[in-house]
C-alpha atoms as a PDB file:
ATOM      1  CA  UNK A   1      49.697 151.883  95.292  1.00  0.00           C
ATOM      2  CA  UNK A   2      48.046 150.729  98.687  1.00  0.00           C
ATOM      3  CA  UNK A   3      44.615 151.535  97.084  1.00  0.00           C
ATOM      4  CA  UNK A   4      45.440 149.396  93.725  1.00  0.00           C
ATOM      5  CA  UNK A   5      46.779 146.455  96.063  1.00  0.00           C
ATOM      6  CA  UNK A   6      42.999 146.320  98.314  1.00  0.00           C
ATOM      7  CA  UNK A   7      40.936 147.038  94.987  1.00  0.00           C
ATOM      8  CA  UNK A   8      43.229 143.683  93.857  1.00  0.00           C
ATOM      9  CA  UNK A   9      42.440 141.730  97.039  1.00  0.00           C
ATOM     10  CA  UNK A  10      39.065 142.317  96.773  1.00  0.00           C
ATOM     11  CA  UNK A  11      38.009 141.201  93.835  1.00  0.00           C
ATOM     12  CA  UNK A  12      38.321 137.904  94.187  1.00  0.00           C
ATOM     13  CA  UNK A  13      35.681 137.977  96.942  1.00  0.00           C
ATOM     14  CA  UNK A  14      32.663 139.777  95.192  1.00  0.00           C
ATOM     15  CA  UNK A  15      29.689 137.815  94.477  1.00  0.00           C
ATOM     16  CA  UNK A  16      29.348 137.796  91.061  1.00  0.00           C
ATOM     17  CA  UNK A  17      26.781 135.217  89.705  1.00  0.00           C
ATOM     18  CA  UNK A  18      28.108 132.360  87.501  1.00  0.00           C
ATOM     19  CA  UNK A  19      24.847 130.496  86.780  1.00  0.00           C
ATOM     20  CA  UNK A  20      21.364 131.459  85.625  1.00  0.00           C
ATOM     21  CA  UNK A  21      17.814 130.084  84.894  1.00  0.00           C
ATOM     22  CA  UNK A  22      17.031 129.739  81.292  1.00  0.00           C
ATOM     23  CA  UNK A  23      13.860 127.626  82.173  1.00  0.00           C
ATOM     24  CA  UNK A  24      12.193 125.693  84.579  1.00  0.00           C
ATOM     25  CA  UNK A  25      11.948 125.445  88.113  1.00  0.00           C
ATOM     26  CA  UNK A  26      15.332 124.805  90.302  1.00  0.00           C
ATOM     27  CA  UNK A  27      13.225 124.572  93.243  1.00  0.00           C
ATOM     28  CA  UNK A  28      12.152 121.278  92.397  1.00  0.00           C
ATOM     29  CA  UNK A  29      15.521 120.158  94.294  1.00  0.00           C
ATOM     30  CA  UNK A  30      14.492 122.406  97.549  1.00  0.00           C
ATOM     31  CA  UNK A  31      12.686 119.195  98.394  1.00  0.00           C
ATOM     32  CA  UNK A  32      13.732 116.661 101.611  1.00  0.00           C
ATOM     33  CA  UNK A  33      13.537 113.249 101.095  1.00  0.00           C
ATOM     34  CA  UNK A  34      14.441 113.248  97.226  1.00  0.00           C
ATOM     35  CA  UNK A  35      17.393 111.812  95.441  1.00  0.00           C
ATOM     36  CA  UNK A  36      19.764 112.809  92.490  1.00  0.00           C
ATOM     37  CA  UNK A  37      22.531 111.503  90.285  1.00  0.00           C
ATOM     38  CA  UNK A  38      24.983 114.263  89.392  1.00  0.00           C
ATOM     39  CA  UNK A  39      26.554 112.996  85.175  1.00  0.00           C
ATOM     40  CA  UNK A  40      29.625 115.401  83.694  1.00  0.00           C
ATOM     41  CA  UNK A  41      29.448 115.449  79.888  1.00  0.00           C
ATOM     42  CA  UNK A  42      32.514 116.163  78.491  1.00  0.00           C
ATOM     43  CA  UNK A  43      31.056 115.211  74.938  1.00  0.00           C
ATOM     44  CA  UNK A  44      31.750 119.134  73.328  1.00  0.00           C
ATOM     45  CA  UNK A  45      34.311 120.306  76.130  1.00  0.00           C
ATOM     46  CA  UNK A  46      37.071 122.813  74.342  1.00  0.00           C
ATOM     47  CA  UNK A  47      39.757 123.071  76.931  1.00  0.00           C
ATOM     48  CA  UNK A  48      41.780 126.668  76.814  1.00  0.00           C
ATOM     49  CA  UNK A  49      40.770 126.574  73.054  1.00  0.00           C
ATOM     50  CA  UNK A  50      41.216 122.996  71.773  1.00  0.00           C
ATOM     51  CA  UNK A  51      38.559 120.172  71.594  1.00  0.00           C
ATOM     52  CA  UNK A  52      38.909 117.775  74.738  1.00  0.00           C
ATOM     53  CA  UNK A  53      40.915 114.943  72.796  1.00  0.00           C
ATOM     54  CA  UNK A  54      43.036 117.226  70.757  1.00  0.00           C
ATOM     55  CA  UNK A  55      44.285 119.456  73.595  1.00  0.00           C
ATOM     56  CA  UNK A  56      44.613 116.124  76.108  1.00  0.00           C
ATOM     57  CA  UNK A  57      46.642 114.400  73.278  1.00  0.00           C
ATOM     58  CA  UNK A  58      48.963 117.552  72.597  1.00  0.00           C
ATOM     59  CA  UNK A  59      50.303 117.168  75.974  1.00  0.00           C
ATOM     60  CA  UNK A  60      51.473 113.572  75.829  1.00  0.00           C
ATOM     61  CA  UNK A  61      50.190 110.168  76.678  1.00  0.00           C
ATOM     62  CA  UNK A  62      49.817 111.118  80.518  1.00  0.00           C
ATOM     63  CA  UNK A  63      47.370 113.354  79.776  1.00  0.00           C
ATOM     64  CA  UNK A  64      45.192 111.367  77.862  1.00  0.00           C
ATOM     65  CA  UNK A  65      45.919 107.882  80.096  1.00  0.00           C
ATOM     66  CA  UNK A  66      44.864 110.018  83.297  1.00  0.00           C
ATOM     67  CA  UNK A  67      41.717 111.590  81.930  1.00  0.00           C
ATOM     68  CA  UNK A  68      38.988 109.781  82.695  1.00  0.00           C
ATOM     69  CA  UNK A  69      40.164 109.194  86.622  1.00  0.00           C
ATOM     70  CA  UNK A  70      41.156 113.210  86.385  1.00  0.00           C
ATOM     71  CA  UNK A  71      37.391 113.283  86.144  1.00  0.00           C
ATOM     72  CA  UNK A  72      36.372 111.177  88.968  1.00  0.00           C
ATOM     73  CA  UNK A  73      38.552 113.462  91.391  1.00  0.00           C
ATOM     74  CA  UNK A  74      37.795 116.543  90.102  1.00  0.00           C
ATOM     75  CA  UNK A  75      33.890 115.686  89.982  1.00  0.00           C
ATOM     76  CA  UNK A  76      33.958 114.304  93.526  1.00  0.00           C
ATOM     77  CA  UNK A  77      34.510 118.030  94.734  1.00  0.00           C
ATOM     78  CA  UNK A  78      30.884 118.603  93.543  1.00  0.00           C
ATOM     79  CA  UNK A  79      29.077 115.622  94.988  1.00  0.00           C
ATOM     80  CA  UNK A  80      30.942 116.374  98.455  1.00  0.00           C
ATOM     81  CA  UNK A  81      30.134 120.246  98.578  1.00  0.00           C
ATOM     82  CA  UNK A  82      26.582 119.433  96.967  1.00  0.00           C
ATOM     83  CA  UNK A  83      26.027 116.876  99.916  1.00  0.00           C
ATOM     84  CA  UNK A  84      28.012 118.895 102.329  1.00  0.00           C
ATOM     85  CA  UNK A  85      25.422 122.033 101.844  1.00  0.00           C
ATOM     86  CA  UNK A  86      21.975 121.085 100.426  1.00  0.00           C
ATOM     87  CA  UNK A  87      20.359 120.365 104.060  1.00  0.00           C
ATOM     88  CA  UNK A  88      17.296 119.926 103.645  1.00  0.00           C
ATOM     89  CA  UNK A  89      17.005 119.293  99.782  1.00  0.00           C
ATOM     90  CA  UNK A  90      17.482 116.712  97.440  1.00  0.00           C
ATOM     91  CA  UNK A  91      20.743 114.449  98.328  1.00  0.00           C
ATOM     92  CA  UNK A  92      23.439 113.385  95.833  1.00  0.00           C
ATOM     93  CA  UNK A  93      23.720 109.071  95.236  1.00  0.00           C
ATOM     94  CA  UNK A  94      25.510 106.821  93.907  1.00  0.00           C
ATOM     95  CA  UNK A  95      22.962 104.992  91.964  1.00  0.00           C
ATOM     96  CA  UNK A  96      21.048 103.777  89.212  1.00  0.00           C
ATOM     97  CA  UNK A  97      17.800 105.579  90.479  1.00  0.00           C
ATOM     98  CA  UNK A  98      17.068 109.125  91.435  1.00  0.00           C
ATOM     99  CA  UNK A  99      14.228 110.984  91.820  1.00  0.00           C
ATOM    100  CA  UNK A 100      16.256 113.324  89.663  1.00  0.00           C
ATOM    101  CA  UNK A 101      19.387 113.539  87.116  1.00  0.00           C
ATOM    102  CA  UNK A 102      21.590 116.932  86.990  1.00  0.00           C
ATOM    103  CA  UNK A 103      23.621 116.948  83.778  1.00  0.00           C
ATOM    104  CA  UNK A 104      26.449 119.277  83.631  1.00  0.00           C
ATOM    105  CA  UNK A 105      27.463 119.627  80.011  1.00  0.00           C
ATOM    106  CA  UNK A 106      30.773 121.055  80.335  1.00  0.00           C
ATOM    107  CA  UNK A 107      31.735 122.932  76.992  1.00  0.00           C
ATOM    108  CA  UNK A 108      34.947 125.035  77.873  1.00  0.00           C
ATOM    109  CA  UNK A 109      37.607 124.383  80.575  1.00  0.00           C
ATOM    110  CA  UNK A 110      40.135 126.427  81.030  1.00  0.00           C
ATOM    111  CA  UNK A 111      42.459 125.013  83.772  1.00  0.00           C
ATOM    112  CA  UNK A 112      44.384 127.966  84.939  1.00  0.00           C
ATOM    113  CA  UNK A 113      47.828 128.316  85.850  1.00  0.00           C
ATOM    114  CA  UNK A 114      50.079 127.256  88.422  1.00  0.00           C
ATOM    115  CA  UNK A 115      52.597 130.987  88.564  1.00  0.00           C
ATOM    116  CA  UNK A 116      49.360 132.821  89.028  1.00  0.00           C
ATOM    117  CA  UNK A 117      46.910 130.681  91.915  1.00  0.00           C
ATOM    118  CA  UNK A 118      50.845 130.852  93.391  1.00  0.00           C
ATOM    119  CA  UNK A 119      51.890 134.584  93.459  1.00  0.00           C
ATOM    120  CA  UNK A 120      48.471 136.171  93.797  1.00  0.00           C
ATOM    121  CA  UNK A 121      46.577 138.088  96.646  1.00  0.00           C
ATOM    122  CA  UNK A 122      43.093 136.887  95.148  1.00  0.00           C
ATOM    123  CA  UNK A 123      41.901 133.194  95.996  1.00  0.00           C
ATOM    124  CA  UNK A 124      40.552 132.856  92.640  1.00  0.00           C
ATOM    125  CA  UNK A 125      43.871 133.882  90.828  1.00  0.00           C
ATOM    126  CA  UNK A 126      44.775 131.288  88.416  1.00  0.00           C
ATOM    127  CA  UNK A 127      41.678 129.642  89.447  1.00  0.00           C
ATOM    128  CA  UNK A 128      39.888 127.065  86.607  1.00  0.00           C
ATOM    129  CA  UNK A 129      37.515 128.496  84.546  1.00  0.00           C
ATOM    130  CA  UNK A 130      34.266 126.695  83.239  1.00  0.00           C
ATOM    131  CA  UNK A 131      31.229 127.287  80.772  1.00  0.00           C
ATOM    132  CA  UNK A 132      28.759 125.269  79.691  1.00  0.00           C
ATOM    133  CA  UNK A 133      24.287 124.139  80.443  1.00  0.00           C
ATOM    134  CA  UNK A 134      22.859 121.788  82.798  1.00  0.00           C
ATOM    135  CA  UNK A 135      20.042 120.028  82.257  1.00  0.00           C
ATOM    136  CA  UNK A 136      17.716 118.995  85.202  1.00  0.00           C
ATOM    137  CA  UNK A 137      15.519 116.194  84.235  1.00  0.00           C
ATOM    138  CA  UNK A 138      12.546 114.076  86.139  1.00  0.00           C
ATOM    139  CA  UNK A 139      13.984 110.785  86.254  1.00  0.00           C
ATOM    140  CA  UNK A 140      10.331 109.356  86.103  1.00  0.00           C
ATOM    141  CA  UNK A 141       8.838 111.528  83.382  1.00  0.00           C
ATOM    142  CA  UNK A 142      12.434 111.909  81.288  1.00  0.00           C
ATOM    143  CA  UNK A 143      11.394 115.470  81.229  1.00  0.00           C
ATOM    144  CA  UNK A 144      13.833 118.143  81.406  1.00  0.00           C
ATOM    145  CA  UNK A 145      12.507 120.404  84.432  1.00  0.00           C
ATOM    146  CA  UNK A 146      15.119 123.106  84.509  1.00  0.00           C
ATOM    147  CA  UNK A 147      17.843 124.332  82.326  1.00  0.00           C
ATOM    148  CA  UNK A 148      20.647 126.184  83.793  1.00  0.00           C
ATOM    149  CA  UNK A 149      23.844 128.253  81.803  1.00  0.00           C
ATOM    150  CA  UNK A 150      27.150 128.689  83.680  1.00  0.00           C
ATOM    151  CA  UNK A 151      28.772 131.946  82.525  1.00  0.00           C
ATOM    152  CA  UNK A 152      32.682 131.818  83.061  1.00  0.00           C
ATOM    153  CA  UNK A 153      32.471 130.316  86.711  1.00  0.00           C
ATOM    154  CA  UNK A 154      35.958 130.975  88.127  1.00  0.00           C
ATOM    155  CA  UNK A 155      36.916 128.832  90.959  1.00  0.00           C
ATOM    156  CA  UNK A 156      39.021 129.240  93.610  1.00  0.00           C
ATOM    157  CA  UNK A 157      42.720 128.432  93.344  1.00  0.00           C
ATOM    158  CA  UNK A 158      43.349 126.978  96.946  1.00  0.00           C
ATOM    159  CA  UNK A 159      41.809 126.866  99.918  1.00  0.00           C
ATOM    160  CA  UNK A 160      42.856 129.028 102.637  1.00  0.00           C
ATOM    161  CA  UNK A 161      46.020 127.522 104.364  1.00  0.00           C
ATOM    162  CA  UNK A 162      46.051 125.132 101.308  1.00  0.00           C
ATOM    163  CA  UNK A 163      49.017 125.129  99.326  1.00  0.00           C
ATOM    164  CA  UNK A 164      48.273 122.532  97.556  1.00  0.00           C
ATOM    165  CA  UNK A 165      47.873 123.222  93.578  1.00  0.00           C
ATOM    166  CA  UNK A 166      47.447 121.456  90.126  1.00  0.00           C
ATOM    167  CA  UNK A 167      45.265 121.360  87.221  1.00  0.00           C
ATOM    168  CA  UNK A 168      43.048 118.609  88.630  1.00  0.00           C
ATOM    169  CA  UNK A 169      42.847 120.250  92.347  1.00  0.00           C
ATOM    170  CA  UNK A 170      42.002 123.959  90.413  1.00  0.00           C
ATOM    171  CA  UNK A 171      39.011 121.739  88.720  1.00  0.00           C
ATOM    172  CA  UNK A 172      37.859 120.341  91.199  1.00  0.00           C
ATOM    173  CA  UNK A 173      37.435 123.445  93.493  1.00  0.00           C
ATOM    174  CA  UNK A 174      35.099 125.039  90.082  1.00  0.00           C
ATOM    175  CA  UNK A 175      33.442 121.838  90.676  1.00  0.00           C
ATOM    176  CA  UNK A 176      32.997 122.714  93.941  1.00  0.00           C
ATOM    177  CA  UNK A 177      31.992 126.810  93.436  1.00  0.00           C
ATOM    178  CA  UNK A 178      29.707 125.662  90.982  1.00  0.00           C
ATOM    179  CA  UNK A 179      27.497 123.017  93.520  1.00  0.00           C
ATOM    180  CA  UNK A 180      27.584 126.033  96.060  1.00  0.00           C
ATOM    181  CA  UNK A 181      25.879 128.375  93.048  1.00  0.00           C
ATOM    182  CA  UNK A 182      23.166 125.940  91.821  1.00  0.00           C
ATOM    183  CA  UNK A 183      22.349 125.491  96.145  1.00  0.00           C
ATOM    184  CA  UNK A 184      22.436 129.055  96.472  1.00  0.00           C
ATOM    185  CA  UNK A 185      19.541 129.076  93.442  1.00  0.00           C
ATOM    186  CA  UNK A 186      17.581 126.392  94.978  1.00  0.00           C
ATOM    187  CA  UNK A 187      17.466 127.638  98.201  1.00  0.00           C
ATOM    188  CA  UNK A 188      16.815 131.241  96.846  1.00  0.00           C
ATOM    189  CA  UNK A 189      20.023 132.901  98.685  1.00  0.00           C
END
């Protein structure tokens, strides 16, 4: 039983790869001095099986009403870990130009649940789930120069000491996991 509860514990801790190449270059970002604009396309996003609209209107007015600043939250957790970690490489703005433009197509949420990020000895237990591509282009050329595919990236469900926990904080810190994965390609960790 003791042996079942560490293998538990642990698991949530390995470092399993969400993210991988498909093409291109990623260092192009391990670059001082250059600029990017970070865009969430929720254009084809299922969420826990449903397209975006039909699951967001099958759970009431709120839901729908609260979307689109749901997504300024939860997308904030990116561009603050993104900024918080690149050092050296190219910073997140708020802007109409960029040196770069990282599109995160987001094609399947699924947000987790409350009982398990709760009662669970893993950080990621209940933790938000997302799939999907991004696309980095060359703002000046409108080429694409890298394309990137996120496999089932898991996020955390709270922070340690952090209580706190709902659908849009569970996003969020996948938002978050998911700028620390693309760094951790740029910078070749």
């Amino acid at each position: 039983m003791a042996m079942l509860l560490v293998v538990i514990a642990t698991t949530g801790f390995s470092k399993t790869k969400f993210l991988s190449v498909v093409s291109g270059d990623i260092k192009v970002l391990n670059h001082s001095g250059l600029t990017a604009i970070d865009e969430f396309d929720y254009s084809k996003t299922n969420i826990e099986g449903k397209p975006a609209l039909e699951y967001l209107k099958s759970h009431g007015a709120n839901y729908l009403k609260d979307w689109p600043n749901d997504n300024v939250v939860t997308e904030k957790y990116f561009f603050d870990k993104w900024n918080d970690e690149i050092g050296n490489g190219a910073k997140l703005v708020r802007s109409e130009t960029a040196d770069y433009k990282i599109i995160i197509h987001v094609d399947f949420i699924d947000l987790g649940n409350t009982a398990a990020a709760l009662f669970t000895l893993s950080k990621t237990g209940g933790g938000c789930i997302i799939a999907g591509t991004i696309d980095i282009i060359d703002c000046k050329s409108g080429e694409t120069v890298c394309k990137l595919q996120i496999n089932d990236l898991k996020g955390n469900s709270s922070k340690f000491l952090d209580v706190s926990n709902n659908e849009n904080r569970r996003r969020g810190l996948a938002y978050e996991k998911l700028a620390k994965q693309i760094i951790e390609l740029v910078k070749n960790k």
